[in-house]
N, C-alpha and C. Protein backbone atom coordinates (compact mmCIF):
# COMPACT_ATOMS: atom_id res chain seq x y z
N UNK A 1 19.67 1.17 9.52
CA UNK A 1 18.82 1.56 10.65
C UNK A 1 17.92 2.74 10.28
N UNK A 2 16.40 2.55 11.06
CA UNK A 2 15.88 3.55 10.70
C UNK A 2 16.31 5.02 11.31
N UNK A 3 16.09 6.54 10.43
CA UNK A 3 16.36 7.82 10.93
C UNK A 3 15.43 8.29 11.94
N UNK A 4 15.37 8.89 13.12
CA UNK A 4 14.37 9.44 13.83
C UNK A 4 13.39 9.84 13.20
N UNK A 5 13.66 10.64 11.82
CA UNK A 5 12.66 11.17 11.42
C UNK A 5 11.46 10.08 10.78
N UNK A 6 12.53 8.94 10.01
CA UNK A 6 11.75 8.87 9.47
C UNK A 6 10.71 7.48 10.28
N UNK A 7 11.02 7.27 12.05
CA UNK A 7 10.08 6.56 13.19
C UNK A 7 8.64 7.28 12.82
N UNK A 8 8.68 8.46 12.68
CA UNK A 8 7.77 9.48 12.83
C UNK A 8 6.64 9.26 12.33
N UNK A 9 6.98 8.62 10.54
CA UNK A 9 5.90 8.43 9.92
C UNK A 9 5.60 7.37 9.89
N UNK A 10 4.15 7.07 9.82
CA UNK A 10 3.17 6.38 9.57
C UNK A 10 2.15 6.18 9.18
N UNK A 11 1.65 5.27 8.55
CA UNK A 11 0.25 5.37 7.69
C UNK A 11 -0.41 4.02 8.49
N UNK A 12 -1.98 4.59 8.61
CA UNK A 12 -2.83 3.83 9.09
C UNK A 12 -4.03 3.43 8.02
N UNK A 13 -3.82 2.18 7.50
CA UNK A 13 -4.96 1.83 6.45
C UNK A 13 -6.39 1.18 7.34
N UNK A 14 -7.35 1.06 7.52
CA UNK A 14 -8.46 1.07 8.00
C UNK A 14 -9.55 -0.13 7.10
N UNK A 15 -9.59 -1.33 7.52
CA UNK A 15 -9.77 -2.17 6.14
C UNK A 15 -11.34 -1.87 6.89
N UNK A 16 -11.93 -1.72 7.76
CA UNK A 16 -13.37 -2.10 8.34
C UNK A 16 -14.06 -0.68 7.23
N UNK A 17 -13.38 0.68 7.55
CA UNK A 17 -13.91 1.77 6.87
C UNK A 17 -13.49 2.34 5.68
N UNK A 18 -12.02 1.13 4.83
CA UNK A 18 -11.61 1.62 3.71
C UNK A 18 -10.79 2.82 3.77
N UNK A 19 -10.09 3.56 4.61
CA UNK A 19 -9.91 4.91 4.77
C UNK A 19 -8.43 4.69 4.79
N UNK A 20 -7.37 5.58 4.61
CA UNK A 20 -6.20 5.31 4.65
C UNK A 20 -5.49 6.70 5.23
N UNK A 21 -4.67 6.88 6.54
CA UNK A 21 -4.30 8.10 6.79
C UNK A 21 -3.17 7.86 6.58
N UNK A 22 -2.01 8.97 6.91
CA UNK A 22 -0.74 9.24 6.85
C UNK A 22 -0.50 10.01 8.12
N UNK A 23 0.66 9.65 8.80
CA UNK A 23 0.70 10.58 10.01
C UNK A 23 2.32 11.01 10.24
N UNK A 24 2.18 11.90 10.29
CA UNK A 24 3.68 12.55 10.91
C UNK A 24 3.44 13.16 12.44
N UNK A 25 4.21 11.93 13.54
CA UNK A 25 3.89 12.01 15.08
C UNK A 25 2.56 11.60 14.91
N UNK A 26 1.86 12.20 15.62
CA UNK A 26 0.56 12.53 15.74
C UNK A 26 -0.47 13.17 14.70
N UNK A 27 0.16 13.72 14.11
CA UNK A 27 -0.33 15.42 12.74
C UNK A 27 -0.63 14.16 11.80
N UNK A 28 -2.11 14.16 11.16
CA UNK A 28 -2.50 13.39 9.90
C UNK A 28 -2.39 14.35 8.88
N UNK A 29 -1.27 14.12 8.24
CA UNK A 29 -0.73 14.97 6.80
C UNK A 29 -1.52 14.35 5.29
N UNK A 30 -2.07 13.54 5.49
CA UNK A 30 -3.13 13.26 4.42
C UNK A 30 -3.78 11.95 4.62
N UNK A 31 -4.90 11.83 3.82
CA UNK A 31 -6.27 11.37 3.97
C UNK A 31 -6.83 10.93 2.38
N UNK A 32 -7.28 9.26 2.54
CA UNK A 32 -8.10 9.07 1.08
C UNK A 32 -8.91 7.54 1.64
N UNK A 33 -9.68 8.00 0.62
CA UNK A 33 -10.16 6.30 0.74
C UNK A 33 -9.50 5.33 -0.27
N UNK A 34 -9.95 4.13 0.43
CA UNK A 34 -9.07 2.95 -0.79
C UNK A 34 -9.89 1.98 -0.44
N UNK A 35 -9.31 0.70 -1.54
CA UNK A 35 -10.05 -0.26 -1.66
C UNK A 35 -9.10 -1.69 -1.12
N UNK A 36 -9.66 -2.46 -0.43
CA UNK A 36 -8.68 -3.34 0.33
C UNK A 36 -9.19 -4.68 -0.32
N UNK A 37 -8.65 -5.96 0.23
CA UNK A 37 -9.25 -7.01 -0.08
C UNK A 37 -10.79 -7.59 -0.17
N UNK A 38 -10.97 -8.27 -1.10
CA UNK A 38 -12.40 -8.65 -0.94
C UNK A 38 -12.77 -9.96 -1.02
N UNK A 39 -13.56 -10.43 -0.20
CA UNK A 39 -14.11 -12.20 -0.79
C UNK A 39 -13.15 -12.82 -0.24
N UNK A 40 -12.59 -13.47 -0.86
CA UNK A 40 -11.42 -14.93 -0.50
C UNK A 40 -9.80 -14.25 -0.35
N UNK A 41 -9.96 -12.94 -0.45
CA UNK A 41 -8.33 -11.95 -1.11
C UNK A 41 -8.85 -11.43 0.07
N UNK A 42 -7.65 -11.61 1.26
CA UNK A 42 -7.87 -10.53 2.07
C UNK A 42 -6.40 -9.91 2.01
N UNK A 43 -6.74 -8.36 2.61
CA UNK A 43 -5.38 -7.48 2.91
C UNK A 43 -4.81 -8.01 4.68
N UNK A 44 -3.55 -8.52 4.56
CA UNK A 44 -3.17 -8.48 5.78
C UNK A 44 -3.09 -7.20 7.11
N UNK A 45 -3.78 -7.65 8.19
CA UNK A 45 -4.08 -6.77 9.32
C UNK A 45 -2.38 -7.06 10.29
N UNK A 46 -1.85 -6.03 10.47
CA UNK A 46 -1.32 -5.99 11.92
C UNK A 46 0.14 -4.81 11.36
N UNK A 47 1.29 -5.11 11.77
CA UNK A 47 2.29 -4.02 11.54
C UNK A 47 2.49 -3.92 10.47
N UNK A 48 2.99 -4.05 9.06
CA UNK A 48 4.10 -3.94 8.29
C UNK A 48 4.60 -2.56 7.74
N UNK A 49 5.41 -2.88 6.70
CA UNK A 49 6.44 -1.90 6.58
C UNK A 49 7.22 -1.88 5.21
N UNK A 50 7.27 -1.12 4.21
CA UNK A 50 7.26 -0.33 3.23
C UNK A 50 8.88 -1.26 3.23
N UNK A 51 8.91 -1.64 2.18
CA UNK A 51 10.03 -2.69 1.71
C UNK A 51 10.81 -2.60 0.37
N UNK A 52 9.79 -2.29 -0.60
CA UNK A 52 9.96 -2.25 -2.12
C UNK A 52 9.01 -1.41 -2.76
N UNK A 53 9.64 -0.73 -3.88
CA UNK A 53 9.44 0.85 -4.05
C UNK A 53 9.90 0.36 -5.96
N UNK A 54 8.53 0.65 -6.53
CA UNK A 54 9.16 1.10 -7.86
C UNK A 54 8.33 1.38 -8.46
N UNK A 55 8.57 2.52 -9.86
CA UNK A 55 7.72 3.59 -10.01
C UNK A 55 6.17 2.72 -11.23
N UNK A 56 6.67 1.30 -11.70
CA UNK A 56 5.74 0.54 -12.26
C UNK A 56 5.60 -0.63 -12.31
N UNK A 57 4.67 -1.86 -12.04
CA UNK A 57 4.78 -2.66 -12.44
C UNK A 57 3.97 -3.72 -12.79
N UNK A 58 3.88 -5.07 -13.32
CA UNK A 58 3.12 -5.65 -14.29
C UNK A 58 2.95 -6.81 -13.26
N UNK A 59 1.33 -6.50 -13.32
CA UNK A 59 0.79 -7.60 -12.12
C UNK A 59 0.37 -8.47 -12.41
N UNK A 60 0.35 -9.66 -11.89
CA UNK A 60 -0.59 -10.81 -12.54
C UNK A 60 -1.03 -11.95 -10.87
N UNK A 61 -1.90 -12.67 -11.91
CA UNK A 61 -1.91 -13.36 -10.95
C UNK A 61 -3.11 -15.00 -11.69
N UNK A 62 -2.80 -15.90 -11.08
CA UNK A 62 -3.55 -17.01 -11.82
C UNK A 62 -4.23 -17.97 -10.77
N UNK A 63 -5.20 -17.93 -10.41
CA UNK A 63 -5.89 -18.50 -9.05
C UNK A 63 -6.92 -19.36 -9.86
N UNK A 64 -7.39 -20.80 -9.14
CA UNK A 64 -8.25 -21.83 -9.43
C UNK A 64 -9.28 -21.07 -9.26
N UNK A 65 -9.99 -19.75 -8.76
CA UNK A 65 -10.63 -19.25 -8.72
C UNK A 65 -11.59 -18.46 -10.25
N UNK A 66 -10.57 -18.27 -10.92
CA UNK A 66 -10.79 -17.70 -12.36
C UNK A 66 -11.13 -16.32 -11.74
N UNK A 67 -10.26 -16.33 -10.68
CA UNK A 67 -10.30 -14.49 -10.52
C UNK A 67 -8.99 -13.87 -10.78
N UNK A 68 -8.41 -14.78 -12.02
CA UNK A 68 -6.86 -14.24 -12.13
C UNK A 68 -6.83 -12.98 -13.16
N UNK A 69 -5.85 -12.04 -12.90
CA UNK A 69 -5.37 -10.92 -13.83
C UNK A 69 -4.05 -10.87 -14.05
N UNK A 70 -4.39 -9.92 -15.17
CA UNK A 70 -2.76 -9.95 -15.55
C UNK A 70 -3.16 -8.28 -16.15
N UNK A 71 -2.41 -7.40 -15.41
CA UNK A 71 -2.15 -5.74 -15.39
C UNK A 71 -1.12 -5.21 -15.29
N UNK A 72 -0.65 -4.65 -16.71
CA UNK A 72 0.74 -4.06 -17.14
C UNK A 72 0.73 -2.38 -16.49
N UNK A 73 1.56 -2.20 -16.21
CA UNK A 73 1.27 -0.47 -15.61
C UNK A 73 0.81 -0.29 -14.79
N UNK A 74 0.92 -1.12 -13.83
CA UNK A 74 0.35 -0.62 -12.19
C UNK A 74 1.54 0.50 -11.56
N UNK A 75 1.00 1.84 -11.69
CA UNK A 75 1.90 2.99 -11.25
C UNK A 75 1.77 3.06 -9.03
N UNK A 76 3.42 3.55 -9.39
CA UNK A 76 3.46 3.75 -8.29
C UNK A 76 3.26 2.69 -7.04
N UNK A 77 3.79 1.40 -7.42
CA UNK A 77 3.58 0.35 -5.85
C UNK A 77 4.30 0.56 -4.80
N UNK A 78 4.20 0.28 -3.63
CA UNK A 78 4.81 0.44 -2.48
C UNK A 78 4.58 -0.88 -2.00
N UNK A 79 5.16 -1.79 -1.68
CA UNK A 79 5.22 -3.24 -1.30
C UNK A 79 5.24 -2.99 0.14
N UNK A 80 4.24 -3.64 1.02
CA UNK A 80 4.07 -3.83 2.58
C UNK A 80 4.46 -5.13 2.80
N UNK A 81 4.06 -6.40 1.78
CA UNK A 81 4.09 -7.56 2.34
C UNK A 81 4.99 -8.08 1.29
N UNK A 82 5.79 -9.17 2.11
CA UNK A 82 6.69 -10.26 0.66
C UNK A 82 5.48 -11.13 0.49
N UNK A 83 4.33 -10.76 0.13
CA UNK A 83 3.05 -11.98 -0.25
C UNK A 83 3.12 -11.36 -1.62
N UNK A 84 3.31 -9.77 -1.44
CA UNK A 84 2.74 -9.30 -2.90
C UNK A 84 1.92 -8.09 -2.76
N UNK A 85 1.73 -7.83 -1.54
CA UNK A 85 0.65 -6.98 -1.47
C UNK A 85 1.39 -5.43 -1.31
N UNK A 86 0.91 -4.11 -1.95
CA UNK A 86 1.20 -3.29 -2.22
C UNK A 86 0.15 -2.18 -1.89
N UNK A 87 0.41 -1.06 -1.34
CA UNK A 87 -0.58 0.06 -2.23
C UNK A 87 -0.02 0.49 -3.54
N UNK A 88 -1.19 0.66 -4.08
CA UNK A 88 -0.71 1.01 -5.39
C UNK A 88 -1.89 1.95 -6.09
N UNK A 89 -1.42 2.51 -7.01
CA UNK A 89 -2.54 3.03 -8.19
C UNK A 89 -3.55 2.21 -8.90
N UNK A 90 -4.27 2.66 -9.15
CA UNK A 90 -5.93 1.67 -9.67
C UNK A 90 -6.24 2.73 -11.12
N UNK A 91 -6.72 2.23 -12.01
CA UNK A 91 -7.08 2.69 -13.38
C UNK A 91 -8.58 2.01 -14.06
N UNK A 92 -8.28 1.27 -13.07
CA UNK A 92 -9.51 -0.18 -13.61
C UNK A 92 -11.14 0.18 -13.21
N UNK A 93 -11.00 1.04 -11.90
CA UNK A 93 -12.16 1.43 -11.07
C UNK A 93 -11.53 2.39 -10.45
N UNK A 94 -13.38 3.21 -9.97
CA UNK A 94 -12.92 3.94 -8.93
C UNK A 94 -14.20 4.06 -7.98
N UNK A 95 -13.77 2.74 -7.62
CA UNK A 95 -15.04 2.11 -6.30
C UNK A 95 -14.59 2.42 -4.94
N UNK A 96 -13.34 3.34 -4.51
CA UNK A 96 -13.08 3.42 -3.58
C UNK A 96 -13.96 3.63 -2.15
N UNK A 97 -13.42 3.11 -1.36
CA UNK A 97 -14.28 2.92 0.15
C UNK A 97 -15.20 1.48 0.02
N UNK A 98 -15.04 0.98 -1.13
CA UNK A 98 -15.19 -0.48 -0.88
C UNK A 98 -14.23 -1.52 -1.00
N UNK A 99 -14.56 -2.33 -0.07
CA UNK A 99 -13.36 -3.91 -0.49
C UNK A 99 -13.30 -4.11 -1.99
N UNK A 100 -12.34 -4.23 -3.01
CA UNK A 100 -12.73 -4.78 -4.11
C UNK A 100 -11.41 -5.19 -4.60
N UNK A 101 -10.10 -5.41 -3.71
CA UNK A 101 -9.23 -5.67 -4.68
C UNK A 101 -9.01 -7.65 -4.25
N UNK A 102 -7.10 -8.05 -4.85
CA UNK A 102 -7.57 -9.10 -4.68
C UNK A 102 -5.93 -9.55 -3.04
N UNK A 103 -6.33 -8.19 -2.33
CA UNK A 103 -5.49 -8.02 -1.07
C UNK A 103 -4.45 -6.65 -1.39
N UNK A 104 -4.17 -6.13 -2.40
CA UNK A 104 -3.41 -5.15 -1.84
C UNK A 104 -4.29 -3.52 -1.80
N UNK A 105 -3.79 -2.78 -1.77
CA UNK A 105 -4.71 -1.49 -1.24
C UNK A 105 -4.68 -0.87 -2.53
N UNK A 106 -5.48 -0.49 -2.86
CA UNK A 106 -6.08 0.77 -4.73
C UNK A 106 -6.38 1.46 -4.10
N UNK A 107 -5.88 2.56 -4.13
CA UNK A 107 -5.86 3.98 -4.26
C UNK A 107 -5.98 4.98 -5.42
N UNK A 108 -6.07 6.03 -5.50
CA UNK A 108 -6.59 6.80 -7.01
C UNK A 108 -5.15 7.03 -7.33
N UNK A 109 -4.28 7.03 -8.43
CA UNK A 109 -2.99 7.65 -9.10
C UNK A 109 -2.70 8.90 -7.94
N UNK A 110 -2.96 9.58 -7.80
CA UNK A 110 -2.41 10.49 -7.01
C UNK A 110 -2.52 10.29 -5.91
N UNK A 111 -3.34 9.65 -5.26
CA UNK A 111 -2.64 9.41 -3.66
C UNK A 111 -1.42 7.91 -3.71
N UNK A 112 -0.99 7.15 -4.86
CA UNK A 112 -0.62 6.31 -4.85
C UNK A 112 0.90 7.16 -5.08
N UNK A 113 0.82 8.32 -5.93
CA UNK A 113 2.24 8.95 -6.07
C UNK A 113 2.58 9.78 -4.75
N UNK A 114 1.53 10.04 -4.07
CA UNK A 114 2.29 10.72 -3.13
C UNK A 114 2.39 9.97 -1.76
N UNK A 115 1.54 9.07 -2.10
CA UNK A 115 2.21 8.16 -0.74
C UNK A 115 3.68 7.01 -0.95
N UNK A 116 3.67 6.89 -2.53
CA UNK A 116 5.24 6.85 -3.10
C UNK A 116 6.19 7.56 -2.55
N UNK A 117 5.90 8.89 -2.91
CA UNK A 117 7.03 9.98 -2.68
C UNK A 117 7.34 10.08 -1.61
N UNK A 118 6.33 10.05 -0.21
CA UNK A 118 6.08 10.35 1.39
C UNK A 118 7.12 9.25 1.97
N UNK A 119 6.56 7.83 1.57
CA UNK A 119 7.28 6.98 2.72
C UNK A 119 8.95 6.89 2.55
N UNK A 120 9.24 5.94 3.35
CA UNK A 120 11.02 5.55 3.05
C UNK A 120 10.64 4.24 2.55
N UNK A 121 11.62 3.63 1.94
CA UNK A 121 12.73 4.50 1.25
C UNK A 121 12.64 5.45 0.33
N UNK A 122 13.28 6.46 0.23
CA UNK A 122 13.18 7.29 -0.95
C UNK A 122 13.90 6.73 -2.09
N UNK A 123 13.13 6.58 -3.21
CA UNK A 123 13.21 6.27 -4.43
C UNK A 123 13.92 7.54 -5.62
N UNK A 124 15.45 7.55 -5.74
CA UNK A 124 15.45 8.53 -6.79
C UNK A 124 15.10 8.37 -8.55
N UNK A 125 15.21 9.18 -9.36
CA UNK A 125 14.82 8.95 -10.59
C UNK A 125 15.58 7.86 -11.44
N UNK A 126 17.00 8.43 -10.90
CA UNK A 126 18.36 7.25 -11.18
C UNK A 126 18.11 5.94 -10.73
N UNK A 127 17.46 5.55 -9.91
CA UNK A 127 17.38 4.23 -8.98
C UNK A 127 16.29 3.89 -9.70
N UNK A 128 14.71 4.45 -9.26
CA UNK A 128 13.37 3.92 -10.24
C UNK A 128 12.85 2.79 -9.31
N UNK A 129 13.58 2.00 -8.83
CA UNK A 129 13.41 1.04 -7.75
C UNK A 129 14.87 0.81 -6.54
N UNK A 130 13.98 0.80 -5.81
CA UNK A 130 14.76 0.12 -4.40
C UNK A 130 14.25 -1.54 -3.46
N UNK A 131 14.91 -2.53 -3.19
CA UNK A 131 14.19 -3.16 -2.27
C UNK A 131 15.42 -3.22 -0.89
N UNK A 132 14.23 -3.60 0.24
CA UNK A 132 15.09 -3.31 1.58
C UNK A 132 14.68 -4.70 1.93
N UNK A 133 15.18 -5.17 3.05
CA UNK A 133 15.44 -6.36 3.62
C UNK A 133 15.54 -6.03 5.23
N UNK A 134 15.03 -7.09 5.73
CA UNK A 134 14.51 -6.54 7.28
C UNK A 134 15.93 -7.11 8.10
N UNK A 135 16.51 -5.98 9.62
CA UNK A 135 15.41 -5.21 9.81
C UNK A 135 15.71 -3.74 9.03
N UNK A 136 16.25 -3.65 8.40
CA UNK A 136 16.57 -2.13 7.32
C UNK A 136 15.54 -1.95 6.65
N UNK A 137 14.40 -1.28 6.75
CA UNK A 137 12.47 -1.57 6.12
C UNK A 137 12.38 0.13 6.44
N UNK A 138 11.40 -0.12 5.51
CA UNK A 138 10.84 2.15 5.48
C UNK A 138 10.06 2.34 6.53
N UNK A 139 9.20 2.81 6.29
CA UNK A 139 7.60 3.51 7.20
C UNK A 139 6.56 2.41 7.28
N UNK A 140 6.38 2.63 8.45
CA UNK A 140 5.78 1.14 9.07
C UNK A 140 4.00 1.45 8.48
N UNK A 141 3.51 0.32 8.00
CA UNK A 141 1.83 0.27 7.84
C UNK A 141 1.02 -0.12 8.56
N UNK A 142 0.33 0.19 9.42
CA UNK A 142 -0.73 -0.45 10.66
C UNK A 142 -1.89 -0.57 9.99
N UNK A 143 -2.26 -1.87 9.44
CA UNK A 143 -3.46 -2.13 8.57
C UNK A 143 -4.57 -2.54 10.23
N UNK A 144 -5.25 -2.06 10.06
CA UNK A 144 -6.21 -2.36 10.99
C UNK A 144 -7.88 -3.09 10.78
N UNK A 145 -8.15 -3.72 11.68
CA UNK A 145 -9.88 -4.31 11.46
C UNK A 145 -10.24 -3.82 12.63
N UNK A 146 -11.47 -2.96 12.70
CA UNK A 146 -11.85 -2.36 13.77
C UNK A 146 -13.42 -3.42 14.05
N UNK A 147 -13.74 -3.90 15.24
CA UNK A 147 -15.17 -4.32 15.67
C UNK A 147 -16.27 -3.66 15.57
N UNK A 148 -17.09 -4.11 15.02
CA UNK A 148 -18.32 -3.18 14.24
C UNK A 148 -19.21 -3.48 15.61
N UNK A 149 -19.23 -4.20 16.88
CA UNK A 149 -20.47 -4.29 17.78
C UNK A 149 -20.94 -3.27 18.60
């Protein structure tokens, strides 16, 4: 079950303006831009919630599209969705505040470690990884699409 404290936090990713906050209650304890889905890769909009936690890992992916990758050393993921989708660290670019990934959120290395460190579960050095299983899940993500009219 979740701790009171840790109801408290939350992060609001912003796919219309790219922007990503962090909130404790009400109090926005930090602030960055990021890069969300683009084209045919979208980032899922509505609740989720911080699941799987580990300090690296080797991404790939192989789509009829020929928009497939394959990226060893993606630091710092935080898994929102069992699709795959993560915030994570970016090395590749730093196009942030535009759509450009292929659905999970790029962020710069350091907001990717400290929004590591911030959410639940806490990840120790001994562990390196954790995964949770619902409803036992960390800090909830409110990915949002705001109406541009």
């Amino acid at each position: 079950p979740q701790r009171k404290n840790q109801r408290l936090k939350k992060i609001v990713a912003d796919v219309t303006y790219q922007t990503l906050s962090c909130f404790e209650g009400e109090t926005e304890v930090f602030f960055c831009r990021m890069s969300s889905g683009a084209g045919d890769f979208y980032t899922p909009v509505g609740s989720l919630y911080t699941w799987w936690k580990t300090f690296s890992i080797h991404m790939s992916a192989n789509t009829a599209s020929d928009s497939g990758y394959d990226t060893p050393g993606v630091a710092w993921p935080t898994f929102i969705s069992g699709d795959g989708v993560a915030i994570h660290a970016v090395f590749w670019h730093n196009d942030f505040g535009q759509k450009r990934s292929h659905g999970c959120i790029n962020v710069m290395p350091e907001a990717a470690k400290w929004i590591f460190r911030w959410t639940y579960p806490h990840v120790s050095l001994n562990q390196h990884e954790i995964k949770m299983t619902w409803p036992d899940v960390g800090t909830e993500v409110k990915v949002i699409q705001r109406s541009l009219l």
